[in-house]
N, C-alpha and C. Protein backbone atom coordinates (compact mmCIF):
# COMPACT_ATOMS: atom_id res chain seq x y z
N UNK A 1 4.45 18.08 -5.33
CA UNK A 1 3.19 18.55 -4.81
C UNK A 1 3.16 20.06 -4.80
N UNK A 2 3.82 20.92 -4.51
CA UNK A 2 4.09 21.90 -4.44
C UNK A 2 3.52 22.83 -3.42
N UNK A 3 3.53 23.59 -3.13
CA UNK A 3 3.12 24.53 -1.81
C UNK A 3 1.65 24.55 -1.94
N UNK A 4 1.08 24.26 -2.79
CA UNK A 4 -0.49 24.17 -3.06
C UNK A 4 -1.16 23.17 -3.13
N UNK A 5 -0.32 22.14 -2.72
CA UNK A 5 -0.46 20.52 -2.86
C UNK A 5 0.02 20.60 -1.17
N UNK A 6 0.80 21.08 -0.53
CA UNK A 6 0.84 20.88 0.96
C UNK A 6 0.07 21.00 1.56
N UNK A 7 -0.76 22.74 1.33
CA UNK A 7 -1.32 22.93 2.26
C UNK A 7 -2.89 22.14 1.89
N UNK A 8 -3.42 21.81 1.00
CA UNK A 8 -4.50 20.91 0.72
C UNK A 8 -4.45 20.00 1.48
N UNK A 9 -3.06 19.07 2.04
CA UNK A 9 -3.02 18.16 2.36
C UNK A 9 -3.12 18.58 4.23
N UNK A 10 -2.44 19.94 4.02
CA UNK A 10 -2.19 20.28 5.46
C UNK A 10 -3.90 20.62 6.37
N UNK A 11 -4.39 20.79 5.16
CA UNK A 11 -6.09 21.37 5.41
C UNK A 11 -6.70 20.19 5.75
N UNK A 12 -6.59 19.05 4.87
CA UNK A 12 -7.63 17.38 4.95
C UNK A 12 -6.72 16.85 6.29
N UNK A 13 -5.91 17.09 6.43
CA UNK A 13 -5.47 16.94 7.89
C UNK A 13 -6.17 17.22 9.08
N UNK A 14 -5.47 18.67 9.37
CA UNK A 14 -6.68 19.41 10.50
C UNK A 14 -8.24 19.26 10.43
N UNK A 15 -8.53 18.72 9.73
CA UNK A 15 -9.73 18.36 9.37
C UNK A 15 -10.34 16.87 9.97
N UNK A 16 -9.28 15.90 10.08
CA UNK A 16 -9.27 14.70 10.52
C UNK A 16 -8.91 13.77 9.72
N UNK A 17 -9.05 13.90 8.34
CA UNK A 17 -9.37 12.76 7.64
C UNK A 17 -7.77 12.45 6.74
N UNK A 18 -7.24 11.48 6.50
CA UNK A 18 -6.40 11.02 5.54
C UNK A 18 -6.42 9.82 4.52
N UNK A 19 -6.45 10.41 3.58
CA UNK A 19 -7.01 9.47 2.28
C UNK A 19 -5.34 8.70 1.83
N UNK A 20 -6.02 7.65 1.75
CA UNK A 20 -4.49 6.64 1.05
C UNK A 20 -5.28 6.26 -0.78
N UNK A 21 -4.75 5.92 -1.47
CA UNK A 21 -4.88 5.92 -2.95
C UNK A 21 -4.19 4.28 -3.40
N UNK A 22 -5.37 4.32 -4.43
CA UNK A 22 -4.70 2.75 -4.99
C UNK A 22 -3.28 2.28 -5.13
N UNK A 23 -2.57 1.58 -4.69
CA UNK A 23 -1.11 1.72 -5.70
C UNK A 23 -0.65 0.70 -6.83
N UNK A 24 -1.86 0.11 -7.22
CA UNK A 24 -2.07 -0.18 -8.32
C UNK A 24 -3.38 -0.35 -8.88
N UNK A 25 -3.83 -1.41 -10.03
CA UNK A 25 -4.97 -1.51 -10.78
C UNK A 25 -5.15 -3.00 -9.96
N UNK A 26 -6.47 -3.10 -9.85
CA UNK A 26 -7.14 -4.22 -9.29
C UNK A 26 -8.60 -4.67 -8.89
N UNK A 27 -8.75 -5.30 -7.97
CA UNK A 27 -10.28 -5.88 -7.17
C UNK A 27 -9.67 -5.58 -5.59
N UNK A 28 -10.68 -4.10 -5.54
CA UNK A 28 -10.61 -4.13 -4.05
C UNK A 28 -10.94 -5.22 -3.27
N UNK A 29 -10.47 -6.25 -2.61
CA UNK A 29 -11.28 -6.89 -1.35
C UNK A 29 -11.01 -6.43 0.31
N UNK A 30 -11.79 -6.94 1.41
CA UNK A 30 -11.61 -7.06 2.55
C UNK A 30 -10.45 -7.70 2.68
N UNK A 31 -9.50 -7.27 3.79
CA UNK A 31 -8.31 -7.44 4.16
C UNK A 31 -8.79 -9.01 5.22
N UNK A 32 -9.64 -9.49 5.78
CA UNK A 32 -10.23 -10.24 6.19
C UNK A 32 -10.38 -11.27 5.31
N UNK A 33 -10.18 -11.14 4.29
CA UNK A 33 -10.52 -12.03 2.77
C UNK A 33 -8.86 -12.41 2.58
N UNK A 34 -7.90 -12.34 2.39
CA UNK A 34 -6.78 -12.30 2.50
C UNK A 34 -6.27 -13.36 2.75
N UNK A 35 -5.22 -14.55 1.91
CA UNK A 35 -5.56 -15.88 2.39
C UNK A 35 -4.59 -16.32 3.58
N UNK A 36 -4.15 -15.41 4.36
CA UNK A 36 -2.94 -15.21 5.42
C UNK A 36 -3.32 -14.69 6.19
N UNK A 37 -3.23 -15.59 8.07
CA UNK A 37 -3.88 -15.37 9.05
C UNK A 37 -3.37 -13.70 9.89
N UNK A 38 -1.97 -13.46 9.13
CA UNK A 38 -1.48 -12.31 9.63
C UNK A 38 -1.61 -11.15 9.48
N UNK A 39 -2.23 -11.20 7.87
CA UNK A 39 -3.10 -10.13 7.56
C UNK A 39 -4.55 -10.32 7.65
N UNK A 40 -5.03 -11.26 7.30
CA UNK A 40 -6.79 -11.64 8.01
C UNK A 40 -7.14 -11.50 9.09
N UNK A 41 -6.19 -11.74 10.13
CA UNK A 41 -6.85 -11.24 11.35
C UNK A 41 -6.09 -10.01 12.17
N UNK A 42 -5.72 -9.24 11.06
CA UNK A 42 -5.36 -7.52 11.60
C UNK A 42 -4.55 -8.10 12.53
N UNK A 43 -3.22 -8.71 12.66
CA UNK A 43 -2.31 -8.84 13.49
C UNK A 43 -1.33 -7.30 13.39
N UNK A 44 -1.21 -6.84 12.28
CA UNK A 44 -0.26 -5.56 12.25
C UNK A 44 -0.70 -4.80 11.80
N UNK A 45 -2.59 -4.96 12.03
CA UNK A 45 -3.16 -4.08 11.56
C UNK A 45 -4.20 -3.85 10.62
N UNK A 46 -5.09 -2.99 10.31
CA UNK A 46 -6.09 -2.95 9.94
C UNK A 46 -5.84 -2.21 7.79
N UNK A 47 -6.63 -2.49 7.18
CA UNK A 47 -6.24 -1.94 6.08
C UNK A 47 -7.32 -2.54 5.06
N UNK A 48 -6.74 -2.79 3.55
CA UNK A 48 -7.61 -3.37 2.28
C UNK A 48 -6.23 -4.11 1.70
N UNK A 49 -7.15 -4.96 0.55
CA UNK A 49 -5.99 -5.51 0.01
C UNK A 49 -6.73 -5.27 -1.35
N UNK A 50 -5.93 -5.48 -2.42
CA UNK A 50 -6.31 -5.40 -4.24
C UNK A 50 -6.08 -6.81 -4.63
N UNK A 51 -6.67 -7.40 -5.40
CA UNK A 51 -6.17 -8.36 -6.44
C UNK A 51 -5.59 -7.86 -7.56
N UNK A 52 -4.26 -7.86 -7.71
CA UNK A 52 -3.88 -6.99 -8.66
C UNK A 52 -4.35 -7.72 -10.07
N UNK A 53 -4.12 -6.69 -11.32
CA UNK A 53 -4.04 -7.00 -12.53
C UNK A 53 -3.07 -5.83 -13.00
N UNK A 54 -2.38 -5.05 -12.21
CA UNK A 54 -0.54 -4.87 -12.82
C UNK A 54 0.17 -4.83 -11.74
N UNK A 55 1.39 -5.15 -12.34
CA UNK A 55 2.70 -5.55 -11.85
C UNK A 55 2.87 -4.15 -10.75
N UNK A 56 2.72 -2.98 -11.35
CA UNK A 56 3.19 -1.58 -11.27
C UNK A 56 2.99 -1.52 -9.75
N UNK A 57 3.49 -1.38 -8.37
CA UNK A 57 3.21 -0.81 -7.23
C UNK A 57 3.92 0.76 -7.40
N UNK A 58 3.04 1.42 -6.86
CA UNK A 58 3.05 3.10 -6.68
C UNK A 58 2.83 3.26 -5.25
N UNK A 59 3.42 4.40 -4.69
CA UNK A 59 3.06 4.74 -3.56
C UNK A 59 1.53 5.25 -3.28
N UNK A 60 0.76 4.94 -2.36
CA UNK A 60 -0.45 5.65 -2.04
C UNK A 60 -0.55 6.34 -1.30
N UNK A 61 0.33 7.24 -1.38
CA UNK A 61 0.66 8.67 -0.73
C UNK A 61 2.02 9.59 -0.92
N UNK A 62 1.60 10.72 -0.12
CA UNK A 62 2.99 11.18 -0.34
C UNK A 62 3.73 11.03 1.18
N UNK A 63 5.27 10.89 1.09
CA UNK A 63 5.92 10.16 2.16
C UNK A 63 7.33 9.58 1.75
N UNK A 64 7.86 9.70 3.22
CA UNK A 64 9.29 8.84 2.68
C UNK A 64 9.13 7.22 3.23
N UNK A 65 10.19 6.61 2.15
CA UNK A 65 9.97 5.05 1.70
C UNK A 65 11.05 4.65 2.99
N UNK A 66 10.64 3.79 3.94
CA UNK A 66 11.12 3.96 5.10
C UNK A 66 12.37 2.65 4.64
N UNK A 67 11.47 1.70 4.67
CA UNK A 67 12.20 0.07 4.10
C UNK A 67 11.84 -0.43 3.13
N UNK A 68 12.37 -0.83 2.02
CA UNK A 68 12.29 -1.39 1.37
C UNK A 68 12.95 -2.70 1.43
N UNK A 69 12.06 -4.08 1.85
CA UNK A 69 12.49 -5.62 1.67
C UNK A 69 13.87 -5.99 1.01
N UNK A 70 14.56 -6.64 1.81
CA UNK A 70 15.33 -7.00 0.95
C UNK A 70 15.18 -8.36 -0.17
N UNK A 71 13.69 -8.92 0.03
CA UNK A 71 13.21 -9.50 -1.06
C UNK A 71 12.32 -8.90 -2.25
N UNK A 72 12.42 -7.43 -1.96
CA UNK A 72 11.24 -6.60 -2.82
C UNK A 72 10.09 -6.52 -2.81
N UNK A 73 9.35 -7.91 -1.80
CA UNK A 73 7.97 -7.81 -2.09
C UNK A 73 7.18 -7.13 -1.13
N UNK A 74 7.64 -6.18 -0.35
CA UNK A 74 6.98 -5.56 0.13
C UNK A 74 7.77 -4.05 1.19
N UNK A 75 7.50 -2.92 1.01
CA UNK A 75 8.14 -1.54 1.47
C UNK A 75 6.89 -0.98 2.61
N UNK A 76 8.06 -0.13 3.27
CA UNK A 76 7.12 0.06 4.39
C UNK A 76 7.19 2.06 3.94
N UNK A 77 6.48 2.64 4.41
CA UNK A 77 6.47 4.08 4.44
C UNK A 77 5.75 4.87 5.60
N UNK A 78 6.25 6.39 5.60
CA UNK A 78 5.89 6.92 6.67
C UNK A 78 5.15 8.44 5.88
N UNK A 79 3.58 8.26 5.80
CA UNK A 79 2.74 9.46 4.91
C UNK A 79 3.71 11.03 5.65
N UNK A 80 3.56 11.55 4.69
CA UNK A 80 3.34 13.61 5.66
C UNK A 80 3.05 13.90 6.59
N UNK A 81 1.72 13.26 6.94
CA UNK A 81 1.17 13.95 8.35
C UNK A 81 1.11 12.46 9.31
N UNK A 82 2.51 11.68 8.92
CA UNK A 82 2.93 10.64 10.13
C UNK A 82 2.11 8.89 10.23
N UNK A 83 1.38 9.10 9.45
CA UNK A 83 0.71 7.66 8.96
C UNK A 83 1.70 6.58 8.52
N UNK A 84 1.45 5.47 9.34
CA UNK A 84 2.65 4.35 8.77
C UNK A 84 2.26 3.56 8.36
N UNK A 85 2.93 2.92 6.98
CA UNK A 85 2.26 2.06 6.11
C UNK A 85 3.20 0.56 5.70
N UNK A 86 2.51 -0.34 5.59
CA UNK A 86 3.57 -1.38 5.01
C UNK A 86 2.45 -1.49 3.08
N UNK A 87 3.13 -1.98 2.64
CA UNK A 87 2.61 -2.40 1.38
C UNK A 87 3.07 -3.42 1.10
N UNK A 88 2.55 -4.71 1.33
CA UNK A 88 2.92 -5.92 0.58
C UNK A 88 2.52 -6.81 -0.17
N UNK A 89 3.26 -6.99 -1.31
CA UNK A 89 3.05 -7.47 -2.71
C UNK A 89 2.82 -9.44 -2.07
N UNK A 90 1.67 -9.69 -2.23
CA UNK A 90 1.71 -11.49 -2.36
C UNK A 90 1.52 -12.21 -0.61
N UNK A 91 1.16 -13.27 -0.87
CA UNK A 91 1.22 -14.54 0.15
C UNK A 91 2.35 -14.69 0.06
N UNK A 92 3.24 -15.18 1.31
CA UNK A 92 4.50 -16.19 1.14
C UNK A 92 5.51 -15.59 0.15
N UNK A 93 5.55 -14.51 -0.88
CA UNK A 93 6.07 -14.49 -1.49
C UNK A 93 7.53 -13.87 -1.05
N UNK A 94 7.80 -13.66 0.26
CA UNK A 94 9.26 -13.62 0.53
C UNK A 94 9.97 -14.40 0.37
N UNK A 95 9.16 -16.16 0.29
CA UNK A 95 9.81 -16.77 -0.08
C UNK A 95 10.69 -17.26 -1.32
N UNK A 96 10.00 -16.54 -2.17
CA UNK A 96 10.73 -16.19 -3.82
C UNK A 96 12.26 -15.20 -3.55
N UNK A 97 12.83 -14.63 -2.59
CA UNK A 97 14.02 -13.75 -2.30
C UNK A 97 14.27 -12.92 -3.59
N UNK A 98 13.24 -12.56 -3.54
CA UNK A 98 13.65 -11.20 -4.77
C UNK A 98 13.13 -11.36 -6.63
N UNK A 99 12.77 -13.21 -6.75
CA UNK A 99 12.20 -13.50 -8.12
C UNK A 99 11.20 -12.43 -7.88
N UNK A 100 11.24 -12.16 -9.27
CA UNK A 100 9.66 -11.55 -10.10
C UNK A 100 9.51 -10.03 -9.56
N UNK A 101 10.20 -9.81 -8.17
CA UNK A 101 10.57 -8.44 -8.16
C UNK A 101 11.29 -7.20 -8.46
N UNK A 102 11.22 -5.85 -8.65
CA UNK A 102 11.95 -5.11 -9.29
C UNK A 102 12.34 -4.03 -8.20
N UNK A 103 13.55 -3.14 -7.42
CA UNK A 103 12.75 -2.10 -6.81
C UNK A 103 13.25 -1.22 -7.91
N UNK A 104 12.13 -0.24 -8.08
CA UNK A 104 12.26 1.55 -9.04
C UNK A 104 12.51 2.29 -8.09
N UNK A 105 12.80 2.36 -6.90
CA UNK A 105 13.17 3.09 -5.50
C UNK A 105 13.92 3.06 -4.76
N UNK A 106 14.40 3.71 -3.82
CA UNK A 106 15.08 3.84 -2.96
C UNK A 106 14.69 3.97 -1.20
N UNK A 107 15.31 3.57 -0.37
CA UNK A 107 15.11 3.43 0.73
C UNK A 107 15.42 5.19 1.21
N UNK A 108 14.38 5.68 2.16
CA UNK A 108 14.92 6.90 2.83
C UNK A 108 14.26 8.14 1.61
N UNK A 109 14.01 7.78 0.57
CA UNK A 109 13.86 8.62 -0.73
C UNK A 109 11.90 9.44 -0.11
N UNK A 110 12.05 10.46 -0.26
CA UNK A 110 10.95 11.13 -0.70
C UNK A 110 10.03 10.95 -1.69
N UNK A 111 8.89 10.07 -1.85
CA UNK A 111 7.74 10.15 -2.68
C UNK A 111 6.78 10.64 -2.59
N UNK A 112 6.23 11.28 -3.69
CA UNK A 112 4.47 11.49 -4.46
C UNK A 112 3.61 10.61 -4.37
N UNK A 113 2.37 10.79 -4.22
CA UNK A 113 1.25 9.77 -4.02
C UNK A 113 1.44 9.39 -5.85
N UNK A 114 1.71 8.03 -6.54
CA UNK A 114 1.57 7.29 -7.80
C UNK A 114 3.14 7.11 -7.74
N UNK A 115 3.90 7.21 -7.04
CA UNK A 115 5.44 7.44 -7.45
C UNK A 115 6.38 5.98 -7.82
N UNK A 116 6.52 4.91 -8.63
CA UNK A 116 6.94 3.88 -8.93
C UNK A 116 7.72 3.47 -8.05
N UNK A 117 7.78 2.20 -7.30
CA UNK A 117 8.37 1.76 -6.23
C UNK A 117 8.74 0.41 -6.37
N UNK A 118 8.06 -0.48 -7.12
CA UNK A 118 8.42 -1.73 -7.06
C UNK A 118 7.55 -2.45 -8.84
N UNK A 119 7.92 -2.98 -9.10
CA UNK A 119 7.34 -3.93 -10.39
C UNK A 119 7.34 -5.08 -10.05
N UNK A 120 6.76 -6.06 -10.06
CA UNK A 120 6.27 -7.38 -9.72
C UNK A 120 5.85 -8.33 -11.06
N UNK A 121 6.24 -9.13 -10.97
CA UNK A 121 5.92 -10.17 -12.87
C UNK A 121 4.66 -10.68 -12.34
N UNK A 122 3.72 -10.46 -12.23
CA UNK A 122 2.21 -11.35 -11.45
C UNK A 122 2.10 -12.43 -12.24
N UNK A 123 2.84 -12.56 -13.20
CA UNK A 123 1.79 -14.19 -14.24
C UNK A 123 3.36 -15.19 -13.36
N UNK A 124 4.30 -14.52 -13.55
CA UNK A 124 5.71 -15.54 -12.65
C UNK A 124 5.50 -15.85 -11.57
N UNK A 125 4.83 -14.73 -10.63
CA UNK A 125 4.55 -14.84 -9.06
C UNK A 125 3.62 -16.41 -9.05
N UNK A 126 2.46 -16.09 -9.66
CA UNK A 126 1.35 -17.28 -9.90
C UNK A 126 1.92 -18.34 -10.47
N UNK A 127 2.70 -18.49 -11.71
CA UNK A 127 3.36 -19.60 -12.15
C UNK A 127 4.03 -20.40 -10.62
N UNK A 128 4.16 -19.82 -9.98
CA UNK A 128 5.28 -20.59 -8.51
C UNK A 128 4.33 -20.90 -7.79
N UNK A 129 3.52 -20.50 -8.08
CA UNK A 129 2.08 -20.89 -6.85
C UNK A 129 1.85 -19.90 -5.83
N UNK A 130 2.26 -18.79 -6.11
CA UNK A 130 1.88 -17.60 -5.20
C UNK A 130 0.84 -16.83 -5.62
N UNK A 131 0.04 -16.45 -4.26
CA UNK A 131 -1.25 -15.19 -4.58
C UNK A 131 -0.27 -14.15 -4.28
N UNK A 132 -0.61 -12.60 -5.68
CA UNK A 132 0.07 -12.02 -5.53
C UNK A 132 -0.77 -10.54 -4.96
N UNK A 133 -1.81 -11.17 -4.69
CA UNK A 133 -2.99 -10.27 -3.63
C UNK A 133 -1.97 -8.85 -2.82
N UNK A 134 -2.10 -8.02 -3.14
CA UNK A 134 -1.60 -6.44 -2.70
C UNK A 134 -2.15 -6.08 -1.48
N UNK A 135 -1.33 -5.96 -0.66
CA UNK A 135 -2.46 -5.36 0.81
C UNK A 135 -1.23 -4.46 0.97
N UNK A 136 -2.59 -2.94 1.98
CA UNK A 136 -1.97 -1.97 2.48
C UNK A 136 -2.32 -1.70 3.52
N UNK A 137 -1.31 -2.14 4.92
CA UNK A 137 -2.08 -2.07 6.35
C UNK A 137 -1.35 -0.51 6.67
N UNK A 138 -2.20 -0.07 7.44
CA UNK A 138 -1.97 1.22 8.62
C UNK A 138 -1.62 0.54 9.96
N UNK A 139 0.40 0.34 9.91
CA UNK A 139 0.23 -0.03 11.02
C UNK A 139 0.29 1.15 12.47
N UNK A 140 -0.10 2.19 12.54
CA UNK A 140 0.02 2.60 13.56
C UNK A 140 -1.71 3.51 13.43
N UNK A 141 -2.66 2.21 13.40
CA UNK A 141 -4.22 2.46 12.77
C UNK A 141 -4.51 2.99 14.46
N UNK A 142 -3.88 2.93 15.93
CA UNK A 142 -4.89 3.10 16.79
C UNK A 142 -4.97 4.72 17.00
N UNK A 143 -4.69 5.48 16.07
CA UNK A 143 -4.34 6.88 16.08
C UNK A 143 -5.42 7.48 15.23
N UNK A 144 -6.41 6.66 14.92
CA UNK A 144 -7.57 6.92 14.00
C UNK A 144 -9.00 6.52 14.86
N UNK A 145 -9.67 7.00 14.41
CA UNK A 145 -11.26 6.29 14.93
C UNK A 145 -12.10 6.04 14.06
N UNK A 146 -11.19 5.58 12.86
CA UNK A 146 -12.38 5.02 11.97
C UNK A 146 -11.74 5.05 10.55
N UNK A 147 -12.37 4.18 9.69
CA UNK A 147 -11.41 4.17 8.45
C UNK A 147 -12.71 3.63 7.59
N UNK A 148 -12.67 4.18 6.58
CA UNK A 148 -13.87 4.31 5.29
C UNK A 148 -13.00 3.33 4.29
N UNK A 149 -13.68 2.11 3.71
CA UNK A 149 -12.93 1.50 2.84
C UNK A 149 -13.49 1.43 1.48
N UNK A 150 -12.99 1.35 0.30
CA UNK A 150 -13.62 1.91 -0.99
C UNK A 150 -14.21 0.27 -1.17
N UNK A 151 -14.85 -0.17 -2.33
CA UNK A 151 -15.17 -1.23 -2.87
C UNK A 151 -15.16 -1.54 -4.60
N UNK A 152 -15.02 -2.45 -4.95
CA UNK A 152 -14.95 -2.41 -6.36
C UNK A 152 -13.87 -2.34 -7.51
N UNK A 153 -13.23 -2.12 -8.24
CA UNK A 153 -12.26 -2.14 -9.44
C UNK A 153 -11.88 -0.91 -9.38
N UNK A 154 -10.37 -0.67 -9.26
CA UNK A 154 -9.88 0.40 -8.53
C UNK A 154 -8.74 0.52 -9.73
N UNK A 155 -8.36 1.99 -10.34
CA UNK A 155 -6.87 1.89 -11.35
C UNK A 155 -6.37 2.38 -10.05
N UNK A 156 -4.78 2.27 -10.52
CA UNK A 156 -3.57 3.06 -9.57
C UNK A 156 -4.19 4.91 -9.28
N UNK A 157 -4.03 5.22 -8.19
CA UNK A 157 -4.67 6.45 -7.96
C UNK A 157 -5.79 6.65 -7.77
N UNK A 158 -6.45 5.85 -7.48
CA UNK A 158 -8.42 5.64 -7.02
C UNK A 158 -7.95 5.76 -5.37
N UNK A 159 -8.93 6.84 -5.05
CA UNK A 159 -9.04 6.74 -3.36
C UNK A 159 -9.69 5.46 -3.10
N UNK A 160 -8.71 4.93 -2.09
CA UNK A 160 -9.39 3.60 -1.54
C UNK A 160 -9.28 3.42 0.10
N UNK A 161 -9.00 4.31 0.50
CA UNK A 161 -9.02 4.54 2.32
C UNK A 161 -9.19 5.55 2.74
N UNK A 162 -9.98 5.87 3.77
CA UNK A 162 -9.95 7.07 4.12
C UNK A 162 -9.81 6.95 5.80
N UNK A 163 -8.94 7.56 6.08
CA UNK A 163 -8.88 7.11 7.89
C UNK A 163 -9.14 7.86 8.28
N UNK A 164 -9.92 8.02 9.65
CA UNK A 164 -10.37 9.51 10.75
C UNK A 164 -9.87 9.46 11.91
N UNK A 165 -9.20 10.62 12.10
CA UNK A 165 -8.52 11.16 13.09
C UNK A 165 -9.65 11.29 14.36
């Protein structure tokens, strides 16, 4: 990002607002839409989910990669200016222990908003009978007063959240 990439970020900060970014290609839907009562009914939180159409998960922000699953399908992170995120790849799909997942990352590691984190086989996930539906909750959302959600066909790197401080 570089010192000119901080303080941009340090500016949309003091400002209120923090934008999260696709971390992959997909169909934005409502996180309410989601075929899992734990993410449908904002149990850990409020957020969007993608229908993916690639494998590729990227970070949607910049931040360090707090946990990474030890089944792969899903990493948690902590943005720059303290936003906490889980990202998880699929329904049920912990129950696969690591099939069809890849990690490109490291736990504790420093990332860029697009930064490769995980690969996922989506036609294998589905072959097993899993939705491999992408959701990204804010779990520490009560630190916001409001969150703008994008709509529509999103590539990796499309703003798709915007939360207010």
């Amino acid at each position: 990002m570089g010192i000119f990439g901080s303080l941009i970020s340090s500016f949309r900060s003091s400002f209120g607002t923090v934008v999260l970014y696709a971390p992959t290609d997909g169909e934005l839907m409502d996180i309410t839409e989601v075929p899992d009562e734990t993410f449908s009914q904002k149990i850990l939180g409020d957020g969007i989910a993608i229908r993916p159409t690639s494998g590729r998960i990227c970070a949607p922000c910049d931040g360090v990669l707090e946990t990474i699953m030890e089944s792969r399908h899903a990493f948690s992170m902590t943005a720059d200016d303290g936003t906490e995120l889980l990202i998880h790849v699929g329904v049920d799909t912990v129950e696969l222990k690591g099939r069809h997942f890849t990690s490109r990352n490291s736990e504790k590691n420093m990332v860029k908003k697009g930064d490769l984190v995980l690969e996922a086989d989506l036609d294998a996930i589905r072959a097993d009978g899993y939705d491999p539906v992408t959701i990204i909750i804010v779990l520490n959302g009560d630190r916001f007063s409001g969150m703008d959600k994008g709509a529509g066909t999103v590539r990796q790197g499309d703003e798709v959240l915007r939360l207010k401080k």
